[in-house]
C-alpha atoms as a PDB file:
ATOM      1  CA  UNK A   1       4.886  31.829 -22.682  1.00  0.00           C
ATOM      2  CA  UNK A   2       7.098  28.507 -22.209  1.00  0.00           C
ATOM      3  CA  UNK A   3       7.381  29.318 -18.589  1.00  0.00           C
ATOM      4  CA  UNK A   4       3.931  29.320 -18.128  1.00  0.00           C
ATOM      5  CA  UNK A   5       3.095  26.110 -20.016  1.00  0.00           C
ATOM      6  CA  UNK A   6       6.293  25.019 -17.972  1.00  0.00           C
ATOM      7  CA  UNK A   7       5.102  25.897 -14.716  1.00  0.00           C
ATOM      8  CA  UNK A   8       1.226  24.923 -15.793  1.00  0.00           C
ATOM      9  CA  UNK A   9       2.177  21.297 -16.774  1.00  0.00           C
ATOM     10  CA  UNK A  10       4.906  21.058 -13.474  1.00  0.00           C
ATOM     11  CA  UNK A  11       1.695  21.826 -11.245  1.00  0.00           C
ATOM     12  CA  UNK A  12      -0.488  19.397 -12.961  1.00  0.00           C
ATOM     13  CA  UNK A  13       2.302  16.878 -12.197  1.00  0.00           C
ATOM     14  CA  UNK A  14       2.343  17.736  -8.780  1.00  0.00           C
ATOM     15  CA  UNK A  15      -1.282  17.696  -8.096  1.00  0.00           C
ATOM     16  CA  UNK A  16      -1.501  14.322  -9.931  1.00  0.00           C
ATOM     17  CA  UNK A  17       1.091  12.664  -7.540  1.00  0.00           C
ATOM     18  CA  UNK A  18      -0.263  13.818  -4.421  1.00  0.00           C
ATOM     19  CA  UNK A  19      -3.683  12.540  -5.163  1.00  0.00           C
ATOM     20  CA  UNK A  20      -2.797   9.371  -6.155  1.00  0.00           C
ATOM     21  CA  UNK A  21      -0.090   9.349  -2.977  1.00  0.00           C
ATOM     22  CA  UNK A  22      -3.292  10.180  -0.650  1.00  0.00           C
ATOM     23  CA  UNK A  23      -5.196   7.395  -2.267  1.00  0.00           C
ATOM     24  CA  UNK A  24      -2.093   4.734  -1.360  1.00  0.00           C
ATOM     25  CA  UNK A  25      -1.914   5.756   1.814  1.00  0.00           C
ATOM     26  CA  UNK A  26      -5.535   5.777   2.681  1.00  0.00           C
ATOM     27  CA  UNK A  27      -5.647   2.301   1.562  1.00  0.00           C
ATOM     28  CA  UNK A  28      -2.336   1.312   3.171  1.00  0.00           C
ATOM     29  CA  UNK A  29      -4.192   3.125   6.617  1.00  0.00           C
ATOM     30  CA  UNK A  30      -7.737   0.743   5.837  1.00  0.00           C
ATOM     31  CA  UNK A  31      -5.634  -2.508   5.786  1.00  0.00           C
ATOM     32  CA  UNK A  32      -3.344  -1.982   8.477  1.00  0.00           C
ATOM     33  CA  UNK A  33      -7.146  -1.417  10.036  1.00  0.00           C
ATOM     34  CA  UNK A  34      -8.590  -4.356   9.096  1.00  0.00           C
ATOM     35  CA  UNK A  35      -5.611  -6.070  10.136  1.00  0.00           C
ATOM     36  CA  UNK A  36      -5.851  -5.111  13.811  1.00  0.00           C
ATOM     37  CA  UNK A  37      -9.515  -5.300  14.081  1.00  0.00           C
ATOM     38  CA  UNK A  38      -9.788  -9.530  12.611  1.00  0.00           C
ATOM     39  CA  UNK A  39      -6.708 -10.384  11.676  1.00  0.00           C
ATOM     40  CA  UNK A  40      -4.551 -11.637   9.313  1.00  0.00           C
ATOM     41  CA  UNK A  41      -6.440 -14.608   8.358  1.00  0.00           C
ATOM     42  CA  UNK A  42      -9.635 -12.797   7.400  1.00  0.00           C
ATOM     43  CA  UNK A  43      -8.553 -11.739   4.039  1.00  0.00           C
ATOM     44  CA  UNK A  44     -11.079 -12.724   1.793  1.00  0.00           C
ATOM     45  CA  UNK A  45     -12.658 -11.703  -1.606  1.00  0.00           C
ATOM     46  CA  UNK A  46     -15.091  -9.831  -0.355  1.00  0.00           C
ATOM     47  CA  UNK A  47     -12.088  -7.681   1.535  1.00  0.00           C
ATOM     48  CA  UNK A  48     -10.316  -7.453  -2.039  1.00  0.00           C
ATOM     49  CA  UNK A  49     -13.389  -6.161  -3.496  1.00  0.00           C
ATOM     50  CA  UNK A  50     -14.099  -3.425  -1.016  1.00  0.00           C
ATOM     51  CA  UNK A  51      -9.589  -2.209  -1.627  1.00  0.00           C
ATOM     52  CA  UNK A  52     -10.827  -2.304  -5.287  1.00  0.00           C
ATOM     53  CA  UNK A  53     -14.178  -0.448  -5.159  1.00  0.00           C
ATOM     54  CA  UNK A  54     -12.571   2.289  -3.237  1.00  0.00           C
ATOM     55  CA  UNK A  55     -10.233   3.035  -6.216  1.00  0.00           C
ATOM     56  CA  UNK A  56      -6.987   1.419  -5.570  1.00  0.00           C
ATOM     57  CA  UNK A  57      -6.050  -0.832  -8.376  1.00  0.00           C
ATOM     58  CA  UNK A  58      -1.952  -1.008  -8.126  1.00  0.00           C
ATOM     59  CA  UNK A  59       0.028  -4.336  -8.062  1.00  0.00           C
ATOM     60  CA  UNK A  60       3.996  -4.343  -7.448  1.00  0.00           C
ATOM     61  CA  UNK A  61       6.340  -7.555  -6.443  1.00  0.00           C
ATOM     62  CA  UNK A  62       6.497  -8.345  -2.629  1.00  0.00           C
ATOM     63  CA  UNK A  63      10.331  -8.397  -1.377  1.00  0.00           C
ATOM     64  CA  UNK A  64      11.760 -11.771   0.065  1.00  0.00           C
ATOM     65  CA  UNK A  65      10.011 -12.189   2.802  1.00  0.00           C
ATOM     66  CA  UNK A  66       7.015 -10.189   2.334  1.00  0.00           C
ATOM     67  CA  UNK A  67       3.651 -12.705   1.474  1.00  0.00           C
ATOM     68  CA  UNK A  68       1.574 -11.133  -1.377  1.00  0.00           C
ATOM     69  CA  UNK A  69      -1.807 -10.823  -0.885  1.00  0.00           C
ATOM     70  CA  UNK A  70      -3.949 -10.794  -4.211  1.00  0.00           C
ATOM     71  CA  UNK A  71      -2.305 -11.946  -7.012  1.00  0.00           C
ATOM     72  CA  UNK A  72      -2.800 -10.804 -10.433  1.00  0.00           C
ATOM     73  CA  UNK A  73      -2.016 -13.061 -13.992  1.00  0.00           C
ATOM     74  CA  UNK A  74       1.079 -11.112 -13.730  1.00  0.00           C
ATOM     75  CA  UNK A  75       2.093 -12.160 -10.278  1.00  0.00           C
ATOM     76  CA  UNK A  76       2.148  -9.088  -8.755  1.00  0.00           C
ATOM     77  CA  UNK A  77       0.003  -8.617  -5.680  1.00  0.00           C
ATOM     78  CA  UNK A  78      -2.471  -5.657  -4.597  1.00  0.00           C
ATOM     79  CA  UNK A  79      -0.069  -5.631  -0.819  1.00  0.00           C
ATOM     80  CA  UNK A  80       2.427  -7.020   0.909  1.00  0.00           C
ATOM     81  CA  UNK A  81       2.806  -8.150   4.135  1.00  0.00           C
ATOM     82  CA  UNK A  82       5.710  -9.374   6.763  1.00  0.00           C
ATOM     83  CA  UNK A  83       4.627 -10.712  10.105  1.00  0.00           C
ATOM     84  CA  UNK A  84       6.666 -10.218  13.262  1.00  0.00           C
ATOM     85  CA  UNK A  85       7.262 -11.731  16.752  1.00  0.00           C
ATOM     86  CA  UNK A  86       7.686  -9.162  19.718  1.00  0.00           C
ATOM     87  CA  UNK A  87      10.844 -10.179  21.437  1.00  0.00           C
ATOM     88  CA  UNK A  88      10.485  -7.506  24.325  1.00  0.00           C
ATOM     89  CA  UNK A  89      10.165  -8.071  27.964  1.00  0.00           C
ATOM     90  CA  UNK A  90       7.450  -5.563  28.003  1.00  0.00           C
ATOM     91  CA  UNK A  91       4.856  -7.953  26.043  1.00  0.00           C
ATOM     92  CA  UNK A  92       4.284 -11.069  25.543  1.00  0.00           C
ATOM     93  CA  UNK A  93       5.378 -13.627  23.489  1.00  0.00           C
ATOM     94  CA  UNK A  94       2.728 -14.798  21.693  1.00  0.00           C
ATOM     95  CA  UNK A  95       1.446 -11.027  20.194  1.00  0.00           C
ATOM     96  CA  UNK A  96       2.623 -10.267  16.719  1.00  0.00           C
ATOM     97  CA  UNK A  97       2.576  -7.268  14.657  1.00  0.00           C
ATOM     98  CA  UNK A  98       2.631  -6.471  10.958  1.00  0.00           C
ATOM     99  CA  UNK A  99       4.335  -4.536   8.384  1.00  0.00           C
ATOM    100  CA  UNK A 100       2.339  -3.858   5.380  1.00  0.00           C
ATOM    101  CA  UNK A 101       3.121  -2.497   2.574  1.00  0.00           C
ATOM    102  CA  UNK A 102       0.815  -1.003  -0.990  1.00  0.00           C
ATOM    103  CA  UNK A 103       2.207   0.168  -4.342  1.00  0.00           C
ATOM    104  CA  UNK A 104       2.004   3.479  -5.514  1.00  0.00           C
ATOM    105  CA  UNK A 105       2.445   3.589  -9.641  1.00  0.00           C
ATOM    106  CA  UNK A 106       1.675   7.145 -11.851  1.00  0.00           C
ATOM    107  CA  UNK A 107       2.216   7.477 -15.681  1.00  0.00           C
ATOM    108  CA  UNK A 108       3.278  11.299 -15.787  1.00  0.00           C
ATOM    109  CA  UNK A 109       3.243  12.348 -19.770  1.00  0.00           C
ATOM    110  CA  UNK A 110       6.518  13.704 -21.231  1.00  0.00           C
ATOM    111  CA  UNK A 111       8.526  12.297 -18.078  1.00  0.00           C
ATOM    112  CA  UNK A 112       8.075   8.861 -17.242  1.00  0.00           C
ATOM    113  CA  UNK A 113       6.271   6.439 -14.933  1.00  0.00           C
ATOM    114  CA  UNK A 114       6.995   6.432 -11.052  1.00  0.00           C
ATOM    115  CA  UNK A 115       6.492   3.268  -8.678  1.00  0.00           C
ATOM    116  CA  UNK A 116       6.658   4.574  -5.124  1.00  0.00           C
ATOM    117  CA  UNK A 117       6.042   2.098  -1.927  1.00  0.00           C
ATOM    118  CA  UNK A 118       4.022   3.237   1.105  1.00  0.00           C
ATOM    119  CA  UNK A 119       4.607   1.303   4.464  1.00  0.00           C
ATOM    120  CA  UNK A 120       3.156   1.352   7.329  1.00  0.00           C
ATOM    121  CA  UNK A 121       3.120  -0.921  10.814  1.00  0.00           C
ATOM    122  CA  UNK A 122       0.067  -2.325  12.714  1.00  0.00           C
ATOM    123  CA  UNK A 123      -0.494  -2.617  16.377  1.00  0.00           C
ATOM    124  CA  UNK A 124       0.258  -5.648  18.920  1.00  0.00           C
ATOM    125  CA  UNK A 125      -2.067  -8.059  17.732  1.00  0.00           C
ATOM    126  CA  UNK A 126      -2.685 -10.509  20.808  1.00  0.00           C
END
């Protein structure tokens, strides 16, 4: 009987952290979107409402380097982002690209809580 209650609330676990894993990474996949389609400097309240209305509500600390995007009273931030030159031959010197990065946070009962990062890397942006 233990095994099962074992077993039932190691499943639940699971389940719980890949839904709330999907929901990071869709949101991580809609900024880097956004990003490429009007840029960095487009961020706006109205952007911050539509991340929020769609469910994600996580805030985490931003790296050196990384500019926060979204600060809470906490100052935490809702994602992080760290702009890049391109340095190759192959394209030119004025595109840029982006690394952006949302936080992924789950309260599991009887274990603890769990902070994960997900990444992810826009296109040239000429």
């Amino acid at each position: 009987m233990q095994l099962v209650i074992v077993f039932i609330l190691l499943f639940t676990a699971i389940i719980c952290v890949s839904i709330n894993y999907a929901s990071a990474f869709k949101t991580k996949n809609d900024i880097v979107k956004y990003i490429e389609r009007y840029g960095i400097d487009k961020l706006d309240d109205d952007y911050k409402e539509t991340i929020t209305k769609n469910g994600y509500s996580d805030y985490g600390d931003c790296e050196g380097g990384w500019t926060g995007v979204y600060p809470n009273n906490d100052n935490q931030y809702i994602f992080c982002y760290k702009e890049h030159q391109n340095s190759s031959a192959a394209e030119l010197s004025t595109s840029k690209y982006y690394d952006v990065e949302v936080f992924y946070h789950i309260s599991l009962p009887f274990i603890s809580e769990i902070d994960f990062k997900v990444r992810g890397t826009t296109k040239n942006i000429y």
